[in-house]
PDB file of N, CA and C in Angstrom:
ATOM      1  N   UNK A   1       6.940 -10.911   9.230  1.00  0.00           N
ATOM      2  CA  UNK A   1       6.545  -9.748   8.449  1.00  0.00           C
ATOM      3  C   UNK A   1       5.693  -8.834   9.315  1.00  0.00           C
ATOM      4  N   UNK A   2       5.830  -7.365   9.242  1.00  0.00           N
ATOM      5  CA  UNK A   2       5.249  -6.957   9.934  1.00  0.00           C
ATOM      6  C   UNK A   2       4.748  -5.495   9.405  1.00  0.00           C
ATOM      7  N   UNK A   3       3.229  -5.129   9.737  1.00  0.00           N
ATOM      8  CA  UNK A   3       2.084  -4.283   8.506  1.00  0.00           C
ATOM      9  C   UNK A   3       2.111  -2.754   9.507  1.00  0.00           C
ATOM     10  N   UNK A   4       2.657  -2.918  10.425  1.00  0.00           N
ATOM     11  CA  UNK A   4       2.539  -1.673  11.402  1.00  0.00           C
ATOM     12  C   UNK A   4       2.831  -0.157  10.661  1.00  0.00           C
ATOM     13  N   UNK A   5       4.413  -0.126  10.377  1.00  0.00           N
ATOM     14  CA  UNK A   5       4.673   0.529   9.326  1.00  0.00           C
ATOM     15  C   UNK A   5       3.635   1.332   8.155  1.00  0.00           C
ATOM     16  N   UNK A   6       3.158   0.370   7.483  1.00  0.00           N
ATOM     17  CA  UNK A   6       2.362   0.017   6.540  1.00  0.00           C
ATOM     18  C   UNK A   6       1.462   0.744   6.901  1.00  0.00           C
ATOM     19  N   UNK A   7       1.032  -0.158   8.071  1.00  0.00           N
ATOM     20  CA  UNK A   7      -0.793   1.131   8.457  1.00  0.00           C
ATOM     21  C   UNK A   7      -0.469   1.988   9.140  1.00  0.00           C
ATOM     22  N   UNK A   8       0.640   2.688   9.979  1.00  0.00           N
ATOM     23  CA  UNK A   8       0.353   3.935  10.126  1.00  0.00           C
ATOM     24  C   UNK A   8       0.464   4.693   8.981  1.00  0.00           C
ATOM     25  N   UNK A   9       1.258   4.916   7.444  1.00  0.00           N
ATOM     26  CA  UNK A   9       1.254   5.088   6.499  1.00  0.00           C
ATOM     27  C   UNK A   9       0.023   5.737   6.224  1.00  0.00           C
ATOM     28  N   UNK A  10      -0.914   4.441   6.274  1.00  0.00           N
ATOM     29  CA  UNK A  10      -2.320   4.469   5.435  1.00  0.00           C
ATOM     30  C   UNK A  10      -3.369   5.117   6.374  1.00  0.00           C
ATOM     31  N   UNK A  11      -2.938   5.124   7.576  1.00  0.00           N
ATOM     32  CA  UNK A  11      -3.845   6.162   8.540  1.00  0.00           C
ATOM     33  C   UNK A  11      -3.861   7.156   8.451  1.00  0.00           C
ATOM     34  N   UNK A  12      -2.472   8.086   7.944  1.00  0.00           N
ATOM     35  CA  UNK A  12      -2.102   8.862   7.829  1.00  0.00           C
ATOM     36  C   UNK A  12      -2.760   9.535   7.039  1.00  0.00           C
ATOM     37  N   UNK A  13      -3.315   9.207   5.540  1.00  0.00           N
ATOM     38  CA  UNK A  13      -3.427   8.982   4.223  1.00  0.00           C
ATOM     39  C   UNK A  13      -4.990   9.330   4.532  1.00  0.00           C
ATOM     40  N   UNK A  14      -5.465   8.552   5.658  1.00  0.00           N
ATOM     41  CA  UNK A  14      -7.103   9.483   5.810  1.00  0.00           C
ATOM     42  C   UNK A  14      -7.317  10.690   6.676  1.00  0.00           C
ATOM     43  N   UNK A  15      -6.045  11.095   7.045  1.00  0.00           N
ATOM     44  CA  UNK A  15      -6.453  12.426   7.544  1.00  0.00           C
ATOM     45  C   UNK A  15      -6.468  13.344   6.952  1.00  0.00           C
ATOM     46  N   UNK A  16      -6.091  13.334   5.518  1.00  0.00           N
ATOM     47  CA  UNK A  16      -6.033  14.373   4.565  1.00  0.00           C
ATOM     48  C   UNK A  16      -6.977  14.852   3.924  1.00  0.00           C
ATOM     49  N   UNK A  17      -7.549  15.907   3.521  1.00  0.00           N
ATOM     50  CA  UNK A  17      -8.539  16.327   3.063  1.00  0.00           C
ATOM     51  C   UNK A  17      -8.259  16.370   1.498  1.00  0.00           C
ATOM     52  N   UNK A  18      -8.345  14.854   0.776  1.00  0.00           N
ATOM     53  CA  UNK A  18      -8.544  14.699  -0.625  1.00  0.00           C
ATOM     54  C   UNK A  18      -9.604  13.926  -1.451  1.00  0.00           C
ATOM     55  N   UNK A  19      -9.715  13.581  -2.517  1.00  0.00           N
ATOM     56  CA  UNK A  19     -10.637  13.362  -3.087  1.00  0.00           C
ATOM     57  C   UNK A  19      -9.827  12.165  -4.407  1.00  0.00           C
ATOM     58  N   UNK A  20      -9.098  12.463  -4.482  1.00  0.00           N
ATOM     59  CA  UNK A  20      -8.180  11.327  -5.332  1.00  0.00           C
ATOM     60  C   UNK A  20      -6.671  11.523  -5.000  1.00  0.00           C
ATOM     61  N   UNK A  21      -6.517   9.924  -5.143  1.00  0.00           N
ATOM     62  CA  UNK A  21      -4.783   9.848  -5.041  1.00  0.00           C
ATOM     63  C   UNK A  21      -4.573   9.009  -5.825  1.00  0.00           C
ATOM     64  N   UNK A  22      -3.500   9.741  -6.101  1.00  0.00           N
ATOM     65  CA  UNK A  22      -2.303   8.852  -7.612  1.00  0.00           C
ATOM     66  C   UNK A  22      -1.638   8.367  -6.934  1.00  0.00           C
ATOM     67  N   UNK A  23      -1.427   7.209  -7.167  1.00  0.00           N
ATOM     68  CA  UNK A  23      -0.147   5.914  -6.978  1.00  0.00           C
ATOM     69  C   UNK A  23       0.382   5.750  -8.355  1.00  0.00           C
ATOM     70  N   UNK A  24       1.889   5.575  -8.040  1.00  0.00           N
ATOM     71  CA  UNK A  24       2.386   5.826  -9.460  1.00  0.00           C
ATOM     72  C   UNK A  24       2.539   3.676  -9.743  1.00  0.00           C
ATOM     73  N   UNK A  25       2.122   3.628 -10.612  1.00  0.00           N
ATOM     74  CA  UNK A  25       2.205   2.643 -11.759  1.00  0.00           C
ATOM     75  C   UNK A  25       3.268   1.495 -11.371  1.00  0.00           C
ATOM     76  N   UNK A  26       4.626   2.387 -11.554  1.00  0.00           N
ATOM     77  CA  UNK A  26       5.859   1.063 -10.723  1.00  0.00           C
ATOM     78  C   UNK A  26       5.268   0.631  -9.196  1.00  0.00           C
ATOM     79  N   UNK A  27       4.803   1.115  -8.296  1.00  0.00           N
ATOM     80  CA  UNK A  27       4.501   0.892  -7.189  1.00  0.00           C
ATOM     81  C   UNK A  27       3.220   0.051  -6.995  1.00  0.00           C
ATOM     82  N   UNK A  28       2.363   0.195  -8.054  1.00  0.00           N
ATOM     83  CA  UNK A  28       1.504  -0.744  -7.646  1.00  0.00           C
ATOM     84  C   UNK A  28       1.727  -1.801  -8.279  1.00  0.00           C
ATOM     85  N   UNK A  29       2.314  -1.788  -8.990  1.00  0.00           N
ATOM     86  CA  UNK A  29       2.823  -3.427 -10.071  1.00  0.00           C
ATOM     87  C   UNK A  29       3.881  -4.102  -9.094  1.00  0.00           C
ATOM     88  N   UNK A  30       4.456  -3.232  -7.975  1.00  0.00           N
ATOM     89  CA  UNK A  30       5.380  -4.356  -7.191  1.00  0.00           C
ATOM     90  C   UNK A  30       4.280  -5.154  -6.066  1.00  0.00           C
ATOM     91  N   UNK A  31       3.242  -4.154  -6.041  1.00  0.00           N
ATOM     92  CA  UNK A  31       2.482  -4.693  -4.709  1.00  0.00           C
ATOM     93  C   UNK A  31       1.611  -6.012  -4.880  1.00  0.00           C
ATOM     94  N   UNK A  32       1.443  -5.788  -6.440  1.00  0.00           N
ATOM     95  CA  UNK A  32       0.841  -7.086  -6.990  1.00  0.00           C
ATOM     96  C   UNK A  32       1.840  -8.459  -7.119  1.00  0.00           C
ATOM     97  N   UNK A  33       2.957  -8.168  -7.178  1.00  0.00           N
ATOM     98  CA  UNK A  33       4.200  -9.662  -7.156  1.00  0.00           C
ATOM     99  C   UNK A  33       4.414  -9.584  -5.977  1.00  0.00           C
ATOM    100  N   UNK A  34       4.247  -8.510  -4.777  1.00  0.00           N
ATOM    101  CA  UNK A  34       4.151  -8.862  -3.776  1.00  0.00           C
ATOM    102  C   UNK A  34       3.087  -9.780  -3.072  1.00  0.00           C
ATOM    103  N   UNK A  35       1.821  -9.599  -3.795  1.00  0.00           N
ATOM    104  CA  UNK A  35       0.733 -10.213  -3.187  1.00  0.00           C
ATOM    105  C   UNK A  35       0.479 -11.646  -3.149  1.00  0.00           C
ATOM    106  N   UNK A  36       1.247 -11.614  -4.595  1.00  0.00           N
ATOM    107  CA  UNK A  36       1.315 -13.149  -5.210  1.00  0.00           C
ATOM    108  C   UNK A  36       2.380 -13.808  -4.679  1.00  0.00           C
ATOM    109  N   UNK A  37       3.054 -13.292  -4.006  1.00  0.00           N
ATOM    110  CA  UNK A  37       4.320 -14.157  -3.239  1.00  0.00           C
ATOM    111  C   UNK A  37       3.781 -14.797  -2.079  1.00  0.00           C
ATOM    112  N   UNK A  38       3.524 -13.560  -1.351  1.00  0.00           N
ATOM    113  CA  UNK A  38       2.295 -13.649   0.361  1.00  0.00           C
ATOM    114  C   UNK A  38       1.717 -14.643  -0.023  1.00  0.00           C
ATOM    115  N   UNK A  39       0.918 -15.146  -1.253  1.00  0.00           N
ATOM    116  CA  UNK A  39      -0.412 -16.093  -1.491  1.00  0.00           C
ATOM    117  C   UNK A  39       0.326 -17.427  -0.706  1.00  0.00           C
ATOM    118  N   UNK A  40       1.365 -17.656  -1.359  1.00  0.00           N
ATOM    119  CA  UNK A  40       2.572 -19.265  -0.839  1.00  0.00           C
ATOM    120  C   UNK A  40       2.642 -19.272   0.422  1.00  0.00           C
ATOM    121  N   UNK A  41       2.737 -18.639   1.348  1.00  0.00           N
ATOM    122  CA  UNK A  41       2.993 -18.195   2.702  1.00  0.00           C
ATOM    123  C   UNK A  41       1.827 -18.874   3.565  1.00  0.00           C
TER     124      UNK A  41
END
């Protein structure tokens, strides 16, 4: 598995000049059955 992807994403994500971000709802409910899968691993 590999997070590279992932964090340039989220690096990205602090160069922006904001103050709140919406994540929509389906997306964070996969990241959570994702997390819980990773836990077995």
């Amino acid at each position: 598995m590999t997070l590279a992807p992932a964090y340039s994403s989220l690096s990205y994500l602090q160069k922006l000049d904001v103050d709140t971000l919406k994540i929509d709802k389906s997306f964070v409910d996969t990241l959570e059955y994702r997390a819980a899968d990773a836990a077995h691993y």
